[in-house]
N, C-alpha and C. Protein backbone atom coordinates (compact mmCIF):
# COMPACT_ATOMS: atom_id res chain seq x y z
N UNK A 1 48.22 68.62 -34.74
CA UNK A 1 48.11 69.76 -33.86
C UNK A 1 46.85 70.53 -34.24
N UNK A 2 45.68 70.49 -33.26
CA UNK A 2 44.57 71.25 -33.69
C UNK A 2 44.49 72.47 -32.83
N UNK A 3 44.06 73.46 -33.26
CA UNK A 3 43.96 74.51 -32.54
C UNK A 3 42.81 75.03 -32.74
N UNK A 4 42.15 75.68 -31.41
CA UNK A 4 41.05 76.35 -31.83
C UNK A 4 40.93 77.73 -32.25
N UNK A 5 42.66 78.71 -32.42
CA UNK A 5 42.81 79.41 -33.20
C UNK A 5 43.60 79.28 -34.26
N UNK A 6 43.73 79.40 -35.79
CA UNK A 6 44.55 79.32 -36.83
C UNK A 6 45.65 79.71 -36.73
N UNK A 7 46.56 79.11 -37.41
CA UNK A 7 48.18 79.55 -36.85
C UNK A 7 48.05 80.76 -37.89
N UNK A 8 48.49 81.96 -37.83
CA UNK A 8 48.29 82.91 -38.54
C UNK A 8 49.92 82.82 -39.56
N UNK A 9 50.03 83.26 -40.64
CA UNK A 9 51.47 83.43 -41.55
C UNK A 9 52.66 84.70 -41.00
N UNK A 10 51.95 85.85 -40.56
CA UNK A 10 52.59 86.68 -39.39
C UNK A 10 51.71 86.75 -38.00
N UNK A 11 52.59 86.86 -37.05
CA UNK A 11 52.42 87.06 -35.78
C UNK A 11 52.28 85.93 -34.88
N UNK A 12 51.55 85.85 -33.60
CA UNK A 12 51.34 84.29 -32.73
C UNK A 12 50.19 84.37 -32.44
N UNK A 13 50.01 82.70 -31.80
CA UNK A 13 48.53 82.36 -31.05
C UNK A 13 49.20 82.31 -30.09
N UNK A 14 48.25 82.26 -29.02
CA UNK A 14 48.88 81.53 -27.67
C UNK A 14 48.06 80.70 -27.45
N UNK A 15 48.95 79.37 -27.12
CA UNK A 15 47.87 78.23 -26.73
C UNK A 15 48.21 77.96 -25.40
N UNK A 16 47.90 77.27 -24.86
CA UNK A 16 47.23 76.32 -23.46
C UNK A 16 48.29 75.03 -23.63
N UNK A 17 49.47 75.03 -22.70
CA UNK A 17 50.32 73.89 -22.58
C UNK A 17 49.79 72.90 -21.66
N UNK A 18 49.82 73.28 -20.26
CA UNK A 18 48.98 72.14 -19.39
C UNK A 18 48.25 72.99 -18.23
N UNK A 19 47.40 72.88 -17.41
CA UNK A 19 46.87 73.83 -16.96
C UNK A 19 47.02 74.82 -15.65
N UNK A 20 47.87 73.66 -14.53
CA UNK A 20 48.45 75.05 -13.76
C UNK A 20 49.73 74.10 -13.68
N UNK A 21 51.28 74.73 -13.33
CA UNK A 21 52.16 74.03 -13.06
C UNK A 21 52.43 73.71 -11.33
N UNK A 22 53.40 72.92 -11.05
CA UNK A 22 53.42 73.20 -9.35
C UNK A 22 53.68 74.66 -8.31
N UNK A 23 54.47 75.29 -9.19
CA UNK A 23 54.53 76.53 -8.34
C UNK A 23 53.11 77.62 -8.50
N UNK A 24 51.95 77.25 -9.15
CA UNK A 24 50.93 77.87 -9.22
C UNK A 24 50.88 78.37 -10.56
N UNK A 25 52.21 78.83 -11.39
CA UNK A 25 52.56 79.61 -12.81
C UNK A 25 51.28 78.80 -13.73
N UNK A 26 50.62 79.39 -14.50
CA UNK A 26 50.18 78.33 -15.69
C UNK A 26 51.06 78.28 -16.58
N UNK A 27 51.28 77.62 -17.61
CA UNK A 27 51.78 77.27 -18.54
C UNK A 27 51.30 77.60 -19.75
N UNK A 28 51.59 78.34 -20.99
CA UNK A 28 51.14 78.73 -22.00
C UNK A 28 52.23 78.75 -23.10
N UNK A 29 51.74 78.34 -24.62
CA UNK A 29 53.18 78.53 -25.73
C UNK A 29 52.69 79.38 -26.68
N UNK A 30 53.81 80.03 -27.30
CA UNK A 30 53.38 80.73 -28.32
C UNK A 30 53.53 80.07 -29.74
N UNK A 31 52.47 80.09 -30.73
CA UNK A 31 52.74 79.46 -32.10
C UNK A 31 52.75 80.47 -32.65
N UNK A 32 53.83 79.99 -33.70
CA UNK A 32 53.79 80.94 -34.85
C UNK A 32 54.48 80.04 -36.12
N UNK A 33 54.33 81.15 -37.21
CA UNK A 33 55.29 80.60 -38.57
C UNK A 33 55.97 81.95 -39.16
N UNK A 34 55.48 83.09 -38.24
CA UNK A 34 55.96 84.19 -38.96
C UNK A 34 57.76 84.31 -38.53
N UNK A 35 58.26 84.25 -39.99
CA UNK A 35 59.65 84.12 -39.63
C UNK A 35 60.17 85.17 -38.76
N UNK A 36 59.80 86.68 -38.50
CA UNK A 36 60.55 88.03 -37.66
C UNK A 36 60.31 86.94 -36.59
N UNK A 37 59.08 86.84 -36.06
CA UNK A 37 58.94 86.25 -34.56
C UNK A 37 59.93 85.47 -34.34
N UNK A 38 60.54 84.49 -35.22
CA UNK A 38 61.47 83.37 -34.67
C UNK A 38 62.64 83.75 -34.71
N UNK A 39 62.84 84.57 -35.47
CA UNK A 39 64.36 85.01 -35.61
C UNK A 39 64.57 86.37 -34.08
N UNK A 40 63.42 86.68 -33.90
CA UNK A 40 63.53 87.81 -32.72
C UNK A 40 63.66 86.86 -31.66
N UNK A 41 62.97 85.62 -31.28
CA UNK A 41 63.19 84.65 -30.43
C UNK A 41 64.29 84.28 -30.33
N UNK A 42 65.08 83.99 -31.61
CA UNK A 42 66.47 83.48 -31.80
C UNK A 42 67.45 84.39 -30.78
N UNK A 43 67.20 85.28 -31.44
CA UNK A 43 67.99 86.39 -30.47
C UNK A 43 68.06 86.69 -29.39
N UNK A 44 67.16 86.66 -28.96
CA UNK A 44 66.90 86.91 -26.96
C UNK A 44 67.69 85.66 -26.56
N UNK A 45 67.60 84.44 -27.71
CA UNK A 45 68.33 83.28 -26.98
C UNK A 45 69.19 83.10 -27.59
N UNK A 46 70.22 84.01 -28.21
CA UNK A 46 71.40 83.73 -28.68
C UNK A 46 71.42 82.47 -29.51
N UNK A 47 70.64 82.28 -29.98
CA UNK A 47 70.12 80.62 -31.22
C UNK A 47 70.89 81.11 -32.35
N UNK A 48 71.57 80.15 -32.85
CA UNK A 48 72.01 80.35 -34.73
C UNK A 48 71.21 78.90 -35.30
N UNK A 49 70.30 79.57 -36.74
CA UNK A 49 70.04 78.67 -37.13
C UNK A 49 70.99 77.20 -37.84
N UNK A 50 70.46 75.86 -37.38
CA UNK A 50 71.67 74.92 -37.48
C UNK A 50 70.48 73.79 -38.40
N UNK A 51 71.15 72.90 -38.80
CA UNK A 51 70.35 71.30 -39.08
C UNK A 51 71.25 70.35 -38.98
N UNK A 52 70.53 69.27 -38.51
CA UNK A 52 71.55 67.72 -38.47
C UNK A 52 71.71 67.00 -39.87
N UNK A 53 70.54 67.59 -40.71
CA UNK A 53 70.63 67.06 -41.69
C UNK A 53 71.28 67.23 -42.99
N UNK A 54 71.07 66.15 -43.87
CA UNK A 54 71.80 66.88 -45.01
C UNK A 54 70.79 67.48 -46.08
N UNK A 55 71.49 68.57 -46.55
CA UNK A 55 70.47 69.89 -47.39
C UNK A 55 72.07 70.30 -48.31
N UNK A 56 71.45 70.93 -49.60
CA UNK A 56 71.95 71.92 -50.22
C UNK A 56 73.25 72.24 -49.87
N UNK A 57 73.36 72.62 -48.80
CA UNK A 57 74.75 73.47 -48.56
C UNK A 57 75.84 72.49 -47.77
N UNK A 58 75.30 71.35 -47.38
CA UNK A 58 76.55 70.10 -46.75
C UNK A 58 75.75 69.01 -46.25
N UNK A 59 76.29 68.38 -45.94
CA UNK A 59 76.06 66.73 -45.44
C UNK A 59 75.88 66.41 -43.93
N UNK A 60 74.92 65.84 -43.69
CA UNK A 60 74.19 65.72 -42.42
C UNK A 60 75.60 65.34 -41.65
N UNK A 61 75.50 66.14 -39.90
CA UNK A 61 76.75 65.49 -39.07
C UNK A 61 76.16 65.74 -37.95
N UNK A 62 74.98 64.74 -37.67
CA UNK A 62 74.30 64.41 -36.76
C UNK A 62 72.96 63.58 -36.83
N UNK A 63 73.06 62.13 -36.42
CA UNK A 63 71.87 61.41 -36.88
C UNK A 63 70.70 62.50 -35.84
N UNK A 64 69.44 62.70 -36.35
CA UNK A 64 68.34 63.40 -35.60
C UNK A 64 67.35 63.07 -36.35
N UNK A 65 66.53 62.05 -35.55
CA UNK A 65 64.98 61.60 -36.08
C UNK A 65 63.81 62.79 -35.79
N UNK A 66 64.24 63.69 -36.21
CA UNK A 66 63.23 64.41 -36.86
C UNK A 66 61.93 64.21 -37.89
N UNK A 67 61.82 63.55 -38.61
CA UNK A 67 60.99 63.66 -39.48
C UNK A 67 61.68 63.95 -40.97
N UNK A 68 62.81 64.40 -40.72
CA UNK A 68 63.88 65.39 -42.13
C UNK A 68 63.52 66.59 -42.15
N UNK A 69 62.82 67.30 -41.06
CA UNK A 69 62.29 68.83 -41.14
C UNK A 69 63.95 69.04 -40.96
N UNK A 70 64.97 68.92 -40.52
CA UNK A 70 66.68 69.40 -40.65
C UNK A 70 66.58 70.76 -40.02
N UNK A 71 65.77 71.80 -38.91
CA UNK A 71 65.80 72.52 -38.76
C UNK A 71 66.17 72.70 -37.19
N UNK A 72 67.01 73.06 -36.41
CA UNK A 72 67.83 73.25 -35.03
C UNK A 72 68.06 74.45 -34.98
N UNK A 73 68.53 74.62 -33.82
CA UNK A 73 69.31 75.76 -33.37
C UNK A 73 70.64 75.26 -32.64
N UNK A 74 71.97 76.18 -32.80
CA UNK A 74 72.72 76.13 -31.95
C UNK A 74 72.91 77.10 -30.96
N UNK A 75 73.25 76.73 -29.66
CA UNK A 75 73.16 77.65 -28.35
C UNK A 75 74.62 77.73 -28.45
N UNK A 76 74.89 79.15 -27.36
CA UNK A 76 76.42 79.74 -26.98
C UNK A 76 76.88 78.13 -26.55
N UNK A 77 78.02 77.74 -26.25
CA UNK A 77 78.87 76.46 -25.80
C UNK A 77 78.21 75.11 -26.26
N UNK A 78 77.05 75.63 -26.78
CA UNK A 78 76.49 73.90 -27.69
C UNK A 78 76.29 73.81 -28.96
N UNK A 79 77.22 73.50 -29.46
CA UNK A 79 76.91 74.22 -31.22
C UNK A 79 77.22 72.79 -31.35
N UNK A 80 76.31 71.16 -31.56
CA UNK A 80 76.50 70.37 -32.29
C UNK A 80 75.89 70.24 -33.69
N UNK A 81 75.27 71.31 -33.99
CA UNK A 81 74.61 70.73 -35.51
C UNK A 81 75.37 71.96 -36.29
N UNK A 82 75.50 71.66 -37.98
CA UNK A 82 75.97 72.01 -38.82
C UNK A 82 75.46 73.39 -38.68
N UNK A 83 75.74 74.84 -38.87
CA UNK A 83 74.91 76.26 -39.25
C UNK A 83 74.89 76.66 -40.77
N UNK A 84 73.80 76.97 -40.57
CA UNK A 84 73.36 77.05 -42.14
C UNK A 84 72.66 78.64 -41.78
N UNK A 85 72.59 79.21 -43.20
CA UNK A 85 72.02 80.42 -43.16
C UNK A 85 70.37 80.62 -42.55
N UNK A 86 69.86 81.90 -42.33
CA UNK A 86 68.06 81.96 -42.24
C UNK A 86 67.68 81.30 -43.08
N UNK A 87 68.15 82.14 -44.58
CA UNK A 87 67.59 81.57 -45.59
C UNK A 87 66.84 80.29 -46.44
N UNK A 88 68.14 79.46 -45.66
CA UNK A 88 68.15 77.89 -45.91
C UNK A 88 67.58 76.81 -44.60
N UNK A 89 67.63 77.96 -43.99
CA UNK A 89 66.63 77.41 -42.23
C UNK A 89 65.53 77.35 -42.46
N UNK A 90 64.87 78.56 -43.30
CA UNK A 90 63.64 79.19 -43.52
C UNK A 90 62.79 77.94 -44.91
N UNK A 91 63.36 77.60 -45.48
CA UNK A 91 63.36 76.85 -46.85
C UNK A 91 63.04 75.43 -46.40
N UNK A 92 63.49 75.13 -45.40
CA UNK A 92 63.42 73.94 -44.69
C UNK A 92 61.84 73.83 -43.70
N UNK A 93 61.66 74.99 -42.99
CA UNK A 93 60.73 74.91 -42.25
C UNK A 93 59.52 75.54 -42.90
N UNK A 94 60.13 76.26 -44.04
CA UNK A 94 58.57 76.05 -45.06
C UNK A 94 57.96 75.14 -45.98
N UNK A 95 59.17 74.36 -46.28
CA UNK A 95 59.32 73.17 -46.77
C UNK A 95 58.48 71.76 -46.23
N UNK A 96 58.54 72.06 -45.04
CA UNK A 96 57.88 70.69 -43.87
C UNK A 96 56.65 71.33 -43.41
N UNK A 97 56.00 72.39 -43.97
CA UNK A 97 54.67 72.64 -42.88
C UNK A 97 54.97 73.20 -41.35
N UNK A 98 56.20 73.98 -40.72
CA UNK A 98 56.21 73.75 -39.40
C UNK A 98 55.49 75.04 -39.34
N UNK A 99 55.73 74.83 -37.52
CA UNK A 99 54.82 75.58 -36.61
C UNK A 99 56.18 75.48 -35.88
N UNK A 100 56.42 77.02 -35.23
CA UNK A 100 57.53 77.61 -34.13
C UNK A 100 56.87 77.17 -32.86
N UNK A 101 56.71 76.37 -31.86
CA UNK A 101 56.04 76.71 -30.64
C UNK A 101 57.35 76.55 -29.81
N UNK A 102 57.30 77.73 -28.70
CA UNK A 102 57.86 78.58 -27.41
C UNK A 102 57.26 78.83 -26.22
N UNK A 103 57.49 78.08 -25.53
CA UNK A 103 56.71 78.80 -23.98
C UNK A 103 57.21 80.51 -24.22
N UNK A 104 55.61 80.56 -23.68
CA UNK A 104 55.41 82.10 -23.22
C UNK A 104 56.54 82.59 -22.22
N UNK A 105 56.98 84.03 -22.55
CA UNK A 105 58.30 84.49 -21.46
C UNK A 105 57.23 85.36 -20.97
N UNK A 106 58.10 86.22 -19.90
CA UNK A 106 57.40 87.35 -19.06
C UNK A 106 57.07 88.42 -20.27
N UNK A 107 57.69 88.90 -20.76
CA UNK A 107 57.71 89.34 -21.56
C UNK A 107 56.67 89.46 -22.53
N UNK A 108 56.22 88.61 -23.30
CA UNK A 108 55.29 87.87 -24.01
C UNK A 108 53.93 88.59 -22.99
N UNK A 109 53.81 87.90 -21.83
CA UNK A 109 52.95 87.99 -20.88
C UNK A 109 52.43 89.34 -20.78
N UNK A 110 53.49 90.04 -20.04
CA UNK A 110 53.17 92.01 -19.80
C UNK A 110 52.68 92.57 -21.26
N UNK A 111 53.33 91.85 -22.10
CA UNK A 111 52.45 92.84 -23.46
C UNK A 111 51.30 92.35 -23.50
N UNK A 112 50.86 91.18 -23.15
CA UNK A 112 49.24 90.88 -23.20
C UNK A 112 48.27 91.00 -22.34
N UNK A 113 48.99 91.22 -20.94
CA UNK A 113 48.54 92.12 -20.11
C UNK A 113 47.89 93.77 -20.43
N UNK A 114 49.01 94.20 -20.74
CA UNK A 114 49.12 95.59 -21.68
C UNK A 114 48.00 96.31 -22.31
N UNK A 115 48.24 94.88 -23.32
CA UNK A 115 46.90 94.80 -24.59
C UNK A 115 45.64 94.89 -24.00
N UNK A 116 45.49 94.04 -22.58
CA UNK A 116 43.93 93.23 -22.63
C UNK A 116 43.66 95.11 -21.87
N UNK A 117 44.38 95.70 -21.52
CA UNK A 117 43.99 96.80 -20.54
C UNK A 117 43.85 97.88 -21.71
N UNK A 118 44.16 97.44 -23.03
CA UNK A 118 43.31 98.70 -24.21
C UNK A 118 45.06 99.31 -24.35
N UNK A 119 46.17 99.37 -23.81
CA UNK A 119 46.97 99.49 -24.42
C UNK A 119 47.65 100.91 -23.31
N UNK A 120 47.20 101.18 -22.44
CA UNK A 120 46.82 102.29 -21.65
C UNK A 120 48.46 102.46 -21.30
N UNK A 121 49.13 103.56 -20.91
CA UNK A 121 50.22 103.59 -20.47
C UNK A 121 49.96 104.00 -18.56
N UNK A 122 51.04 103.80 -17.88
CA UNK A 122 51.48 103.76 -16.77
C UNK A 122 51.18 102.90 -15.75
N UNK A 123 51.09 101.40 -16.51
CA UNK A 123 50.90 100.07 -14.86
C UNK A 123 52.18 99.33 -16.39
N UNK A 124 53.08 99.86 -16.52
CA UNK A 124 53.91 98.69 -17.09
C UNK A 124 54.94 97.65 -16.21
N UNK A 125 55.07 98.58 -14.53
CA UNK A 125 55.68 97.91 -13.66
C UNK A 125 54.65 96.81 -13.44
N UNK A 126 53.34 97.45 -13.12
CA UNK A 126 52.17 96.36 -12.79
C UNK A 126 52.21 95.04 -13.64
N UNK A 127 52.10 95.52 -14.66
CA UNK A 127 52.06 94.36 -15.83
C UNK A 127 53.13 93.38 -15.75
N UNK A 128 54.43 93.82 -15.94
CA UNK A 128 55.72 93.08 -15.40
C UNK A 128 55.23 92.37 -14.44
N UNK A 129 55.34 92.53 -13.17
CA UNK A 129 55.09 91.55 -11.90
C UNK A 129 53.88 90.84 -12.39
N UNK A 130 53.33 91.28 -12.63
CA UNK A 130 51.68 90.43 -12.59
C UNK A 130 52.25 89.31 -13.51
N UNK A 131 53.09 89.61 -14.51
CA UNK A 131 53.57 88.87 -15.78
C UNK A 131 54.71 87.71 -15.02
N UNK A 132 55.22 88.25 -14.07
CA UNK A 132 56.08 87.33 -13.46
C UNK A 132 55.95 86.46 -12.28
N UNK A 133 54.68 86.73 -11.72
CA UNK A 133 53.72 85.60 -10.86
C UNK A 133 53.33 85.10 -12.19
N UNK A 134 52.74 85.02 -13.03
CA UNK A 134 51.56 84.03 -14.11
C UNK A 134 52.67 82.78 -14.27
N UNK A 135 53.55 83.45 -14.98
CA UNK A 135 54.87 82.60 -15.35
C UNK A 135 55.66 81.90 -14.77
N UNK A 136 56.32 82.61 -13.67
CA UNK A 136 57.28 82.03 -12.31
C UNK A 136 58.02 81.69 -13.59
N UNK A 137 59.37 81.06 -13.27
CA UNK A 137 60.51 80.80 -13.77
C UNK A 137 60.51 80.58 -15.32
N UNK A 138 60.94 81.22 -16.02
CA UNK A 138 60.84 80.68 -17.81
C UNK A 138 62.21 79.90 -18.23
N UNK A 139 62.09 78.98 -18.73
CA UNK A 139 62.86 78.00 -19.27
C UNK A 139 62.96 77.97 -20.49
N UNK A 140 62.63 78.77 -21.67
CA UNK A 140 62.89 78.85 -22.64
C UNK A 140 62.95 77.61 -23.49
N UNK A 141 61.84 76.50 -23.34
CA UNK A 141 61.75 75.48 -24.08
C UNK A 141 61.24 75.59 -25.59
N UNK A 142 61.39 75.13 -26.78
CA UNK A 142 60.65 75.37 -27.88
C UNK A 142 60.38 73.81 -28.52
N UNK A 143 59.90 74.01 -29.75
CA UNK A 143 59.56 72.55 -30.40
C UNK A 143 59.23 72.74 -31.75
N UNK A 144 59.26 72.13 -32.48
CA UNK A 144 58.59 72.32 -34.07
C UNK A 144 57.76 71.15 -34.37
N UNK A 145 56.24 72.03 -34.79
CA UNK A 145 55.30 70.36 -34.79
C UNK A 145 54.50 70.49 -36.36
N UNK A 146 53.93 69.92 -36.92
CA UNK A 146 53.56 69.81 -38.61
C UNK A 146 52.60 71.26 -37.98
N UNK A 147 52.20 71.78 -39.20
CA UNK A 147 50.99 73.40 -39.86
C UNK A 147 50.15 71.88 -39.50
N UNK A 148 48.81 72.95 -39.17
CA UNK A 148 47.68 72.00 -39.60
C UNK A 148 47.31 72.33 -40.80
N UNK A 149 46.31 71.13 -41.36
CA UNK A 149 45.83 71.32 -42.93
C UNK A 149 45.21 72.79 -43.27
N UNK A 150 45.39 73.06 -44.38
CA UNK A 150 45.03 73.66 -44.87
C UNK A 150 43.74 74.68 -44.64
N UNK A 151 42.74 73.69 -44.07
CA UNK A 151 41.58 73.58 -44.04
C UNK A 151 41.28 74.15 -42.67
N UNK A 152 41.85 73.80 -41.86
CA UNK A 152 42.08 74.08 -40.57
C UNK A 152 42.87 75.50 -40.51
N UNK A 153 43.66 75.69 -41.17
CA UNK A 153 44.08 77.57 -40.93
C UNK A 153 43.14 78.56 -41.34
């Protein structure tokens, strides 16, 4: 995974997923490694951290060719992988080099809207809509892919 910005240790990049989708929305993800960000992500999506694998605290009960990064989430009515604490979520995905990537929500969007306008208060309705044409429908997809080297952050 190369980026032409460094994955930073707190906060996100936003990168470039593919370039416009069919309903006109572009497509954009957010990277990160800073753990608040993922655990605040977790939350908007009701995620508990889970792994298929086996670690420390129990025995894998789910084959998942991952790589052995062992790091999941379980959703409300889909809880197939084991839950394990942040702690031991966190240990795992610092453990493997990852990178959090999340499509961009509306959300995400209007604050960078926000931003690019110097931070100004009273177009936050503006920003919203404008944020919700860019986007059109969010699906809340994520992924975990290797840190780049060293050298490269």
């Amino acid at each position: 995974m190369k980026h032409d910005n460094p994955i930073p240790p707190a906060g996100t990049v936003v990168i470039p997923t593919s370039d416009v989708s069919r309903d006109g929305s572009s497509d954009r993800s957010v990277a990160t490694r800073d753990h608040r960000v993922i655990q605040d992500w977790a939350a908007r999506h009701k995620a508990e951290p889970a792994t298929g694998e086996a670690t420390a605290s129990g025995p894998a009960t789910i084959h998942v060719n991952d790589g052995g990064a062992g790091v999941r989430f379980n959703f409300p009515g889909v809880a197939r992988f084991r839950p394990i604490s942040w702690e031991e979520w966190f240990e795992n995905f610092e453990g493997h080099r990852l990178v959090f990537v999340f499509e961009e929500e509306v959300a995400d969007r209007a604050y960078d809207l926000w931003q690019g306008r110097g931070g100004s208060h009273g177009h936050d309705q503006d920003d919203w809509l404008e944020a919700e044409r860019q986007i059109g429908r969010p699906r809340g997809r994520y992924r975990f892919v290797p840190a780049p080297p060293a050298e490269q952050v």
